[in-house]
C-alpha atoms as a PDB file:
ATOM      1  CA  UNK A   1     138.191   0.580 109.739  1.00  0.00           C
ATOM      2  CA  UNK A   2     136.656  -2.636 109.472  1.00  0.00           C
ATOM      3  CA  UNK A   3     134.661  -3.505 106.688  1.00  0.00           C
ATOM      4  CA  UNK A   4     131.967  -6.504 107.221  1.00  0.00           C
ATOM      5  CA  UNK A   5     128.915  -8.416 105.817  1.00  0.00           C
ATOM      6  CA  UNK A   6     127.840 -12.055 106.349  1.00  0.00           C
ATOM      7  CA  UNK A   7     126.467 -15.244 104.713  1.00  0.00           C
ATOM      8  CA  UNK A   8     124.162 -17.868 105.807  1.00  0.00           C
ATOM      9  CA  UNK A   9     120.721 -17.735 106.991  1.00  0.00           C
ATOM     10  CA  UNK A  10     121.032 -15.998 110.465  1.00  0.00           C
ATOM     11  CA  UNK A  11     118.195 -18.250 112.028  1.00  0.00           C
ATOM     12  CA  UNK A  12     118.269 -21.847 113.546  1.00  0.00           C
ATOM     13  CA  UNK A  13     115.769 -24.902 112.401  1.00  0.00           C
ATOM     14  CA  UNK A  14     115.009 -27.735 110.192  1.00  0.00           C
ATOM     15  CA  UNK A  15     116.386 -26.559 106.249  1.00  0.00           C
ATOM     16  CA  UNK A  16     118.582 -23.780 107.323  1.00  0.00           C
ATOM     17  CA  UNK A  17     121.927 -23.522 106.896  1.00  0.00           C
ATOM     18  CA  UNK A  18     124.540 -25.152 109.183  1.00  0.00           C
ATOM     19  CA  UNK A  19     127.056 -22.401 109.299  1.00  0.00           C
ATOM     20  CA  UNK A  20     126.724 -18.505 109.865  1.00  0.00           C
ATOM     21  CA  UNK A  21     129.298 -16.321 109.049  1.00  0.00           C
ATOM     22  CA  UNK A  22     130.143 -12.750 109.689  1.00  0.00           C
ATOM     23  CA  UNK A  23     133.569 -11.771 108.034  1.00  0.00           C
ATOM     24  CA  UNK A  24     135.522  -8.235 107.999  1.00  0.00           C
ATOM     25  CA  UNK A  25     138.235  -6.522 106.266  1.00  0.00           C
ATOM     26  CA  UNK A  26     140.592  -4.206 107.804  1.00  0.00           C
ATOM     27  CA  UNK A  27     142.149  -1.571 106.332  1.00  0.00           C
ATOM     28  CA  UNK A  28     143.863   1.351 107.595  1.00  0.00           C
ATOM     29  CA  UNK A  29     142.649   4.923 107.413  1.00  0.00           C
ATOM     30  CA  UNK A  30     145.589   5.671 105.277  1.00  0.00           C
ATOM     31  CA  UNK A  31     145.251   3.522 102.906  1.00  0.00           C
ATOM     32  CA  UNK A  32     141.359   3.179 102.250  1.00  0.00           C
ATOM     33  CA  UNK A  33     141.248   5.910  99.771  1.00  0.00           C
ATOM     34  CA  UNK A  34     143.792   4.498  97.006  1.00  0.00           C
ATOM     35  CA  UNK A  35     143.201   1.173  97.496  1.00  0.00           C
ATOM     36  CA  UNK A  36     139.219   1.881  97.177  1.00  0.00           C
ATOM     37  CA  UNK A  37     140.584   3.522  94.114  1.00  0.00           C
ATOM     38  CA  UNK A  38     142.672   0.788  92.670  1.00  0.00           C
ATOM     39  CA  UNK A  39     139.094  -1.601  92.892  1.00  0.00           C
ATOM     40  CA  UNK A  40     136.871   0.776  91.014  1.00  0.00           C
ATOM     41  CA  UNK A  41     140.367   0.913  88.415  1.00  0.00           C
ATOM     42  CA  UNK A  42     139.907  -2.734  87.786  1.00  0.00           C
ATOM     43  CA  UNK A  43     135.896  -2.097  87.137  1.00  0.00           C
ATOM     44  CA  UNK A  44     137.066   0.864  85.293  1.00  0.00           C
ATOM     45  CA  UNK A  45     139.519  -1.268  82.757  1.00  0.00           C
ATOM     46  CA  UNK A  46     137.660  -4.912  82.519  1.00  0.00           C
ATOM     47  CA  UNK A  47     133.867  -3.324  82.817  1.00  0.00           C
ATOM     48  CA  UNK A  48     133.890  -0.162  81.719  1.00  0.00           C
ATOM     49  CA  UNK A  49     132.095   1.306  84.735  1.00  0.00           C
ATOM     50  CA  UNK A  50     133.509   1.345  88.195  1.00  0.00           C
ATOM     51  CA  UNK A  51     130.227   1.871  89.657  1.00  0.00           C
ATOM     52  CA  UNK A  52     129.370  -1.703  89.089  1.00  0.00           C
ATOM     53  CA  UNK A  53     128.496  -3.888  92.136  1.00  0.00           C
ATOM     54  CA  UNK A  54     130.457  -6.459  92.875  1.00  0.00           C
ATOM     55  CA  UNK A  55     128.081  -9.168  94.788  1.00  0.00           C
ATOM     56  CA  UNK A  56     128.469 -12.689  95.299  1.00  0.00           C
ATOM     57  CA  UNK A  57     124.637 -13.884  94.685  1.00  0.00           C
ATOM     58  CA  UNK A  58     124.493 -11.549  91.554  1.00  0.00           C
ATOM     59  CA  UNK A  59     127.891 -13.663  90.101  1.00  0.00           C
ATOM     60  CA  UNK A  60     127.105 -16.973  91.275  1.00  0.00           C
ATOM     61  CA  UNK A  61     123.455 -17.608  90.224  1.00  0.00           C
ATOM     62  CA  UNK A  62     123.276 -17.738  86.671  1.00  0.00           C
ATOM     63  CA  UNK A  63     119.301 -15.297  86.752  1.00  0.00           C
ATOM     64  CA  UNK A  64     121.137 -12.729  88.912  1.00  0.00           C
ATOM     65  CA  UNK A  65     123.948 -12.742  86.641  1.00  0.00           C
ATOM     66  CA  UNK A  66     121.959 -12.296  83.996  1.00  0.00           C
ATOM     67  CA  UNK A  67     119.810  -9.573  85.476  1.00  0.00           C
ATOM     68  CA  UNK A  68     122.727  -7.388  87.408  1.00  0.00           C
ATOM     69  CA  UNK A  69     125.466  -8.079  84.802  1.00  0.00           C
ATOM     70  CA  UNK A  70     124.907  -9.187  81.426  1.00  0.00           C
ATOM     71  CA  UNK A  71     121.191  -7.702  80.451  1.00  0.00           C
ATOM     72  CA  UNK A  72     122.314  -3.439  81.660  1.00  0.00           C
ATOM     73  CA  UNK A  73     125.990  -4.098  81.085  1.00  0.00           C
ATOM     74  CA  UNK A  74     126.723  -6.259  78.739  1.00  0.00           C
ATOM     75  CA  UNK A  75     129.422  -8.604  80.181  1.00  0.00           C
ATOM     76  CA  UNK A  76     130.125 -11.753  79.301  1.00  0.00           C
ATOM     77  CA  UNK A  77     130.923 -15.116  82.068  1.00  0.00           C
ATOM     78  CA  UNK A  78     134.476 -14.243  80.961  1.00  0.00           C
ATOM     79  CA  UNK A  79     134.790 -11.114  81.958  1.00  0.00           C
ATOM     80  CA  UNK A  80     132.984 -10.915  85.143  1.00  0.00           C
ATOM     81  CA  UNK A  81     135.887 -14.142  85.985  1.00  0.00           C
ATOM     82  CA  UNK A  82     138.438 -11.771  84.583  1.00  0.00           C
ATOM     83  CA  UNK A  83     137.945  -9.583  87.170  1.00  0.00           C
ATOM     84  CA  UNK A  84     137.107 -11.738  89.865  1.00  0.00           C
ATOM     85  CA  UNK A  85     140.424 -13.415  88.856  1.00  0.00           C
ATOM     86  CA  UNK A  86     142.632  -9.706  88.967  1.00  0.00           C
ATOM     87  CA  UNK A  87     140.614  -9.243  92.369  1.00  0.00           C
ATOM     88  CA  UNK A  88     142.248 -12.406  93.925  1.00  0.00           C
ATOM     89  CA  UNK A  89     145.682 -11.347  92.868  1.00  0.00           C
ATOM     90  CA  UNK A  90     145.175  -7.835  94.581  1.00  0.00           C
ATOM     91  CA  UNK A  91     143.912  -9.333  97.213  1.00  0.00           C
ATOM     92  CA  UNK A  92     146.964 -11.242  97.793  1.00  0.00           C
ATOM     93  CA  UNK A  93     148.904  -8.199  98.008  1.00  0.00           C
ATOM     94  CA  UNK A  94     146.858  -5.852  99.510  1.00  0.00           C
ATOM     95  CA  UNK A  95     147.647  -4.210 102.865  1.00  0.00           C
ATOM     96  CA  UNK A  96     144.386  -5.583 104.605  1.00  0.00           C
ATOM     97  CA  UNK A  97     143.220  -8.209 106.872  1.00  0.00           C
ATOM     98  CA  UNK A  98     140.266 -10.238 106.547  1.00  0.00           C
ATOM     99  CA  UNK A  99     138.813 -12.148 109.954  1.00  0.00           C
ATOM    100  CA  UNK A 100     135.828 -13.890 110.073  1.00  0.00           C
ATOM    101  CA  UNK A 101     133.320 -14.940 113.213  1.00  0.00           C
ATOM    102  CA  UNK A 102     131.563 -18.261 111.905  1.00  0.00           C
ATOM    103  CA  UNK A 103     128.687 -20.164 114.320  1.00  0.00           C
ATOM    104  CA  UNK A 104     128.248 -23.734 113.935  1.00  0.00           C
ATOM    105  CA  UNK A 105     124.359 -23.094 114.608  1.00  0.00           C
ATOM    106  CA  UNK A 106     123.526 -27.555 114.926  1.00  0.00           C
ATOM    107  CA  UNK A 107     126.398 -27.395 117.625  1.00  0.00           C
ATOM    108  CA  UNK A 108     124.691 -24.339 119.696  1.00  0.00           C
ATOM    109  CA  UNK A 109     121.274 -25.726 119.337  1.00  0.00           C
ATOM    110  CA  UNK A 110     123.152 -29.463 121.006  1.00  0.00           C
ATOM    111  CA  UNK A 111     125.385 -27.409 123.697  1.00  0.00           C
ATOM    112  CA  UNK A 112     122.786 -24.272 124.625  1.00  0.00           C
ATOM    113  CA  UNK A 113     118.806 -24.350 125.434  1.00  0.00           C
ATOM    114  CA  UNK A 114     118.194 -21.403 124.550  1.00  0.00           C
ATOM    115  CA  UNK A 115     121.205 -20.420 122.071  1.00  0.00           C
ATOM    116  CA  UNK A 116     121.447 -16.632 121.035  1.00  0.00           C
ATOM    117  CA  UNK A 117     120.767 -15.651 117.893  1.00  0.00           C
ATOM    118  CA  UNK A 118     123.553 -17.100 115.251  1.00  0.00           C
ATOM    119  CA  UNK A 119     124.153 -13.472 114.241  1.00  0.00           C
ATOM    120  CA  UNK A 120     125.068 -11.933 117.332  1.00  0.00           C
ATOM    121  CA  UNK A 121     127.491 -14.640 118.368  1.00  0.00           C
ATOM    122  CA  UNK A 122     129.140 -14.363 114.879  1.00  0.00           C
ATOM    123  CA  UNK A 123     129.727 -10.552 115.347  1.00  0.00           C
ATOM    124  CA  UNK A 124     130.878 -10.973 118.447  1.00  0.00           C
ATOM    125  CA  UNK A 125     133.612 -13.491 117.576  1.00  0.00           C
ATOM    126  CA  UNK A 126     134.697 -10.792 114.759  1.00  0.00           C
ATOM    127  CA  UNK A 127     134.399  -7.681 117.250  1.00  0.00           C
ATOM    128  CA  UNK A 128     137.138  -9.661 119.488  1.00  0.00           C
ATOM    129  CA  UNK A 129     139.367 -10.588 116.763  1.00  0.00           C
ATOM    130  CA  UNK A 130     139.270  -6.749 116.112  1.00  0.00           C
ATOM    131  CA  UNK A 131     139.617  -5.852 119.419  1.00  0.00           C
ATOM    132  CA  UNK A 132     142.767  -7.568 120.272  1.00  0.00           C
ATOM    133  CA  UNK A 133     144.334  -6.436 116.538  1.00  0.00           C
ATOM    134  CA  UNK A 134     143.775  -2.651 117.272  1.00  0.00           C
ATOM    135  CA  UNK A 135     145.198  -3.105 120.344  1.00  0.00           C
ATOM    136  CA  UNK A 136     148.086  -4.799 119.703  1.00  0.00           C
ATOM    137  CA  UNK A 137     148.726  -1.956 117.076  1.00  0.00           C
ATOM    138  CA  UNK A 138     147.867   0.308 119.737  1.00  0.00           C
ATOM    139  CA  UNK A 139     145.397   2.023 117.054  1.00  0.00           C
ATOM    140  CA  UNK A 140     141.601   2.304 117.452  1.00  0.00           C
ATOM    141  CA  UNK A 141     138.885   1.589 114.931  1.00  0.00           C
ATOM    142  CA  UNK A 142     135.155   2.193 113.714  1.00  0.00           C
ATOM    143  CA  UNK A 143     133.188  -0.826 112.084  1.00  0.00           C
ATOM    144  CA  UNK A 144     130.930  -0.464 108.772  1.00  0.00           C
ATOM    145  CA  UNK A 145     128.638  -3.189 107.989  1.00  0.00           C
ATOM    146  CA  UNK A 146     126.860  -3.984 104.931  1.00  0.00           C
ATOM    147  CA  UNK A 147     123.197  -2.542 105.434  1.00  0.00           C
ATOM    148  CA  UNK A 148     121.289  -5.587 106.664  1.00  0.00           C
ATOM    149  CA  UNK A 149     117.628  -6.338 105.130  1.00  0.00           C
ATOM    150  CA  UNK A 150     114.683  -7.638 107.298  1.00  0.00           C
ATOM    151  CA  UNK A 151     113.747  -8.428 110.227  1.00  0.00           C
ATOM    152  CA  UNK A 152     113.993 -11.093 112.787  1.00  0.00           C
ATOM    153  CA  UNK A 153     111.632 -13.836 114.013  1.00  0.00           C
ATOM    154  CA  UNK A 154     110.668 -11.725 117.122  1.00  0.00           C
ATOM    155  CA  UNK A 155     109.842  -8.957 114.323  1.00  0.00           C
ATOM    156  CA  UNK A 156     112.992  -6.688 115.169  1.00  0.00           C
ATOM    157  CA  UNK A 157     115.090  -4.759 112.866  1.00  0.00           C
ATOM    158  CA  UNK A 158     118.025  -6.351 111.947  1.00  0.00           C
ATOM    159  CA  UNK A 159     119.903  -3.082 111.538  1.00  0.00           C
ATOM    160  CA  UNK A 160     118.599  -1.546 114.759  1.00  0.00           C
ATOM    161  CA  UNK A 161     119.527  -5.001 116.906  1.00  0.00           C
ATOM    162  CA  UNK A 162     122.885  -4.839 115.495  1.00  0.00           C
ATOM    163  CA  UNK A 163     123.410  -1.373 116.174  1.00  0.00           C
ATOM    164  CA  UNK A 164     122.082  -2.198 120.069  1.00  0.00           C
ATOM    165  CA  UNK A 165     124.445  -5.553 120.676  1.00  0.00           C
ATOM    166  CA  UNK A 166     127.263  -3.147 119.411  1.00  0.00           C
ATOM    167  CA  UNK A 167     126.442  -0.923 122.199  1.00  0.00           C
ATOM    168  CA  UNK A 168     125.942  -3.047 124.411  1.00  0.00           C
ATOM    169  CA  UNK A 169     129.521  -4.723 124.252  1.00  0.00           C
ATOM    170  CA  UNK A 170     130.881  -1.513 124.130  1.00  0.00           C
ATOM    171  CA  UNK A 171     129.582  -0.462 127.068  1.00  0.00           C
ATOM    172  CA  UNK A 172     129.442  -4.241 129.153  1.00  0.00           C
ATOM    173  CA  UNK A 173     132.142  -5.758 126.915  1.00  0.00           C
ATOM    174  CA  UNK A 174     131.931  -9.198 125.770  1.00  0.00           C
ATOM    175  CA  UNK A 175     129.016 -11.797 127.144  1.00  0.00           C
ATOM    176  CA  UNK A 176     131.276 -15.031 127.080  1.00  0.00           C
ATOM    177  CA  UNK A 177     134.842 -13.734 127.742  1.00  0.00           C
ATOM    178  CA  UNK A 178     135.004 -10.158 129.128  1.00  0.00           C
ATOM    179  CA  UNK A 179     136.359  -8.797 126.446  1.00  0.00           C
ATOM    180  CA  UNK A 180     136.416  -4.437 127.028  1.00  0.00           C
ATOM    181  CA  UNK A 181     136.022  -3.028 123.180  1.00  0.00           C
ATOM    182  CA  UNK A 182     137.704   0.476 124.378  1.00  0.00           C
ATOM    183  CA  UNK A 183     139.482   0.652 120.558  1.00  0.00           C
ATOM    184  CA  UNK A 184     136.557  -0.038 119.086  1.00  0.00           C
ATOM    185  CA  UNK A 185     134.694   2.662 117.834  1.00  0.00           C
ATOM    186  CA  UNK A 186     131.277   3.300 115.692  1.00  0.00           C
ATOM    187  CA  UNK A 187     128.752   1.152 113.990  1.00  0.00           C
ATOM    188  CA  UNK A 188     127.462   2.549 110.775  1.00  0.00           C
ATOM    189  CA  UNK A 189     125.835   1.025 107.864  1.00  0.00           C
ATOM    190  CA  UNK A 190     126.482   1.300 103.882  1.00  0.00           C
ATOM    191  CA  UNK A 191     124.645   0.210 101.141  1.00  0.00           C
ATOM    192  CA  UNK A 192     127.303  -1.916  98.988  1.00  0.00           C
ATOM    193  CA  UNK A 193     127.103  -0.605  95.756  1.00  0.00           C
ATOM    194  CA  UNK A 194     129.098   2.802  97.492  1.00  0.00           C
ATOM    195  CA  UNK A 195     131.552   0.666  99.234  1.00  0.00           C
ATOM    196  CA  UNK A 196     134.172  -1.495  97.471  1.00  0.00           C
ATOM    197  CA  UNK A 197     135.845  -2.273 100.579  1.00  0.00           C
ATOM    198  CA  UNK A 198     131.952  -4.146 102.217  1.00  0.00           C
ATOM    199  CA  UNK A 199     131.944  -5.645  98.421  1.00  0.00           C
ATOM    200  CA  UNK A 200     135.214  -7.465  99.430  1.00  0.00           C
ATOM    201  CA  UNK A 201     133.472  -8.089 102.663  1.00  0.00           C
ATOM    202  CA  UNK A 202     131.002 -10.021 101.019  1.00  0.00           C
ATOM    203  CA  UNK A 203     132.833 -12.016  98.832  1.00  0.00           C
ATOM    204  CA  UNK A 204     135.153 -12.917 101.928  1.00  0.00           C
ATOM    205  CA  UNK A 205     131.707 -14.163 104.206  1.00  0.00           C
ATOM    206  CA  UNK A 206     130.587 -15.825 101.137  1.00  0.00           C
ATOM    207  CA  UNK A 207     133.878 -18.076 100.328  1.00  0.00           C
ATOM    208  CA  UNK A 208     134.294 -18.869 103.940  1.00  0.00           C
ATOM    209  CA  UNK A 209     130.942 -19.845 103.823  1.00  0.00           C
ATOM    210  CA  UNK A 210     131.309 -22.149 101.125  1.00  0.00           C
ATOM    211  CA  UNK A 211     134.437 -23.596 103.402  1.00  0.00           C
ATOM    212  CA  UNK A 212     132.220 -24.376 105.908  1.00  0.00           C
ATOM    213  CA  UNK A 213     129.594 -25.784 103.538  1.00  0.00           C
ATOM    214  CA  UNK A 214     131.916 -28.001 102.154  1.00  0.00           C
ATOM    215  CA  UNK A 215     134.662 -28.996 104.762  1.00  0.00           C
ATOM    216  CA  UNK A 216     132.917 -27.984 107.948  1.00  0.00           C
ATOM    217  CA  UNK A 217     132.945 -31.322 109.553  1.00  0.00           C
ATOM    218  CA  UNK A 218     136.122 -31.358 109.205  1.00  0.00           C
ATOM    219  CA  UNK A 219     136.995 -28.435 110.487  1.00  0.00           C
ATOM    220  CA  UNK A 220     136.154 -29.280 113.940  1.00  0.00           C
ATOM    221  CA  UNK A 221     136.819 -32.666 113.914  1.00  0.00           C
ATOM    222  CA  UNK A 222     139.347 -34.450 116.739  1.00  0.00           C
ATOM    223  CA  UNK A 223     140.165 -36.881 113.738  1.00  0.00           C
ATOM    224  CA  UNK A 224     140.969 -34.591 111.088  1.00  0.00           C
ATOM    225  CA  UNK A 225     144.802 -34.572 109.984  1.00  0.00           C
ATOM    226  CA  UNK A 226     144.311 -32.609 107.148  1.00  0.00           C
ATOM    227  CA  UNK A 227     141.659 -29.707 105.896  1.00  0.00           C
ATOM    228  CA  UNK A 228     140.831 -29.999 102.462  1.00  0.00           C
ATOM    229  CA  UNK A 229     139.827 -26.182 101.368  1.00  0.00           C
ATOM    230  CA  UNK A 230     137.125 -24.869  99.034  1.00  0.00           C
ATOM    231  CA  UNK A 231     139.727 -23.239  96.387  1.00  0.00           C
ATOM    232  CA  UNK A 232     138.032 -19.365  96.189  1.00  0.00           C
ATOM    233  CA  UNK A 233     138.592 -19.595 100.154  1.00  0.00           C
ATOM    234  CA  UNK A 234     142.295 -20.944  99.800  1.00  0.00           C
ATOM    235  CA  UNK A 235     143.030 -18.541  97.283  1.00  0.00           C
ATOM    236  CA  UNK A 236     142.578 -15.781  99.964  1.00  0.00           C
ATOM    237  CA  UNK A 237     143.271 -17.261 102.799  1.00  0.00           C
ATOM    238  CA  UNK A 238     146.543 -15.492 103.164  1.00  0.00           C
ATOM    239  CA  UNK A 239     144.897 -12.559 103.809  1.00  0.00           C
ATOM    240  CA  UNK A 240     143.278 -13.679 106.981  1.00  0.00           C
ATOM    241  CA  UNK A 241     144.944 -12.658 110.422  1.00  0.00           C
ATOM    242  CA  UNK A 242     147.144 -15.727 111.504  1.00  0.00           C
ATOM    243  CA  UNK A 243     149.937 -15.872 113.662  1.00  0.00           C
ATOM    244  CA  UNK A 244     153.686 -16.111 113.083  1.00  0.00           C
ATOM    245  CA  UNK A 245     153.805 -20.212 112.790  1.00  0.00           C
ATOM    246  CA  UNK A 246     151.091 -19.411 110.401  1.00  0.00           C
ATOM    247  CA  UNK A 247     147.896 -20.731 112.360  1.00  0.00           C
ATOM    248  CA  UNK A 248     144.587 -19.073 111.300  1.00  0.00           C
ATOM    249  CA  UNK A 249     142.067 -20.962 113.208  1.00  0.00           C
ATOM    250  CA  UNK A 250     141.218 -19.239 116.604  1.00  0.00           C
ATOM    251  CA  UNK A 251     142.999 -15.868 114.748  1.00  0.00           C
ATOM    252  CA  UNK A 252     141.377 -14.855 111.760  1.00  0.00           C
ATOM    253  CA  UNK A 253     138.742 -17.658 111.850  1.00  0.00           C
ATOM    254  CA  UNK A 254     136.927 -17.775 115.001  1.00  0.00           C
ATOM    255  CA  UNK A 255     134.532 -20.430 115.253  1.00  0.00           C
ATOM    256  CA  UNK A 256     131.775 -21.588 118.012  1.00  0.00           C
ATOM    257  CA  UNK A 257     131.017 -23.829 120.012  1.00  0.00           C
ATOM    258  CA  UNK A 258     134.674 -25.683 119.062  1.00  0.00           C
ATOM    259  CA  UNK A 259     135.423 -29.085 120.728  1.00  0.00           C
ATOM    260  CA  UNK A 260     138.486 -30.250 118.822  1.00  0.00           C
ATOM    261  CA  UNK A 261     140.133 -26.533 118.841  1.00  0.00           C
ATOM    262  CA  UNK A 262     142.403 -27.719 115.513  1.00  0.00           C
ATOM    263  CA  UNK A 263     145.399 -25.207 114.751  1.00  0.00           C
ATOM    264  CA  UNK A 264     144.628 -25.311 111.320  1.00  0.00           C
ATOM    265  CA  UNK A 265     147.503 -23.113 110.103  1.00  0.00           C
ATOM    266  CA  UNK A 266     148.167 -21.367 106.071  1.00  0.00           C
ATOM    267  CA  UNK A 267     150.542 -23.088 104.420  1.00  0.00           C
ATOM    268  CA  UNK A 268     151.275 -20.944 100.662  1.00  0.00           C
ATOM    269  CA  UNK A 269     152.266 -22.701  97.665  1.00  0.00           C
ATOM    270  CA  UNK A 270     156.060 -23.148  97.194  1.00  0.00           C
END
């Protein structure tokens, strides 16, 4: 199963964000139940309540916090961190793999005249990096994505154009490569307060975000030696799909349009 919600404001123009990112979390059918288990455990033991939500906007912005967290629940910065900090260290651990499709949306705007929508590229870029994990593990998988709000510029449902690219590469594979999806199953939705594996999703799409934010240039550059990383990304960046020298970039990162195609690679702490 692969578990997925984004970050970034899906459309192009003058204020928006720079970067879009859908991310996903794979975990195996086996495992999903106890590990779903061992998350609402942590809730259970540092909140009180594993029903709690786990949401990046609610932690970050200090009214959210207040209103999702502190007001009905009564925790503190410190333990909201606490757990946040436990999370991590499971994370670490855990049997799952986290990939990520990210769209440099200045970059399509200068290489396309008509780019498609920042969105559909990124989930595209994620539905590959599926693809070609199921099949190496000769396995097959369905996707569940966070239950996207609003609608689009045109005045389409996000949820119901999601639902129709999925089909469509399932049935004409991928646009830009040829990718065939045939392990790829279903698209369904979830609300995230039921789902602690598309609450990991979004804290995932959120701290790659914030890589991209802060050290996109870089990222892409031809010039760039070194990639300084945003530290909630780095600390689970070992989680993301790399391969055996260690490179993420192009594995569990896949980023468009790319002219420098960097090897950035995961190098853990001594």
């Amino acid at each position: 199963m692969l578990y997925c919600d984004e970050s970034g404001q899906r459309d192009y123009g003058k204020g928006t964000d720079k970067h879009f990112v859908v991310s996903g979390v794979m975990v195996s059918d086996e495992d999903a139940t106890h590990l779903e288990d061992e998350i609402r455990g942590f809730k259970r033991a540092l909140w009180g309540n594993p029903d709690i939500e786990i949401k990046s906007n609610w932690i970050r912005q200090p009214k959210e916090r207040e209103k999702h967290y502190t007001q009905p629940h009564g925790l503190s910065g410190s333990d909201i961190n606490g757990l946040l900090e436990l999370l991590i260290k499971w994370i670490a651990k855990a049997p799952i793999t986290f990939f990520a499709g990210v769209v440099d949306k200045p970059g399509m705007q200068s290489k396309y005249p008509e780019p498609h929508y920042a969105g559909a590229v990124a989930y595209t870029m994620l539905l590959q990096r599926f693809q070609k994990t199921l099949s190496a593990r000769s396995s097959t998988g369905n996707v569940i994505f966070d239950d996207p709000a609003g609608k689009s510029p045109g005045g389409h449902d996000w949820r119901t154009l999601l639902r129709n690219q999925h089909s469509k590469l399932k049935r004409f594979g991928c646009p830009y490569t040829k990718t065939k999806f045939d392990d790829v199953g279903s698209i369904n939705f979830a609300d995230s307060a039921s789902s602690a594996f598309v609450q990991v999703a979004d804290l995932v799409a959120y701290n790659t975000f914030r890589q991209f934010r802060d050290h996109g240039s870089a990222y892409d550059s031809p010039d760039a030696k070194e990639l300084s990383l945003y530290p909630q990304f780095e600390a689970i960046l070992g989680s993301f799909d790399r391969d055996t020298s260690g490179t993420f970039a192009g594995r569990g990162i896949a980023y468009w349009p790319s002219r420098a195609k960097n090897k950035w690679a995961y190098k853990p702490a001594a």
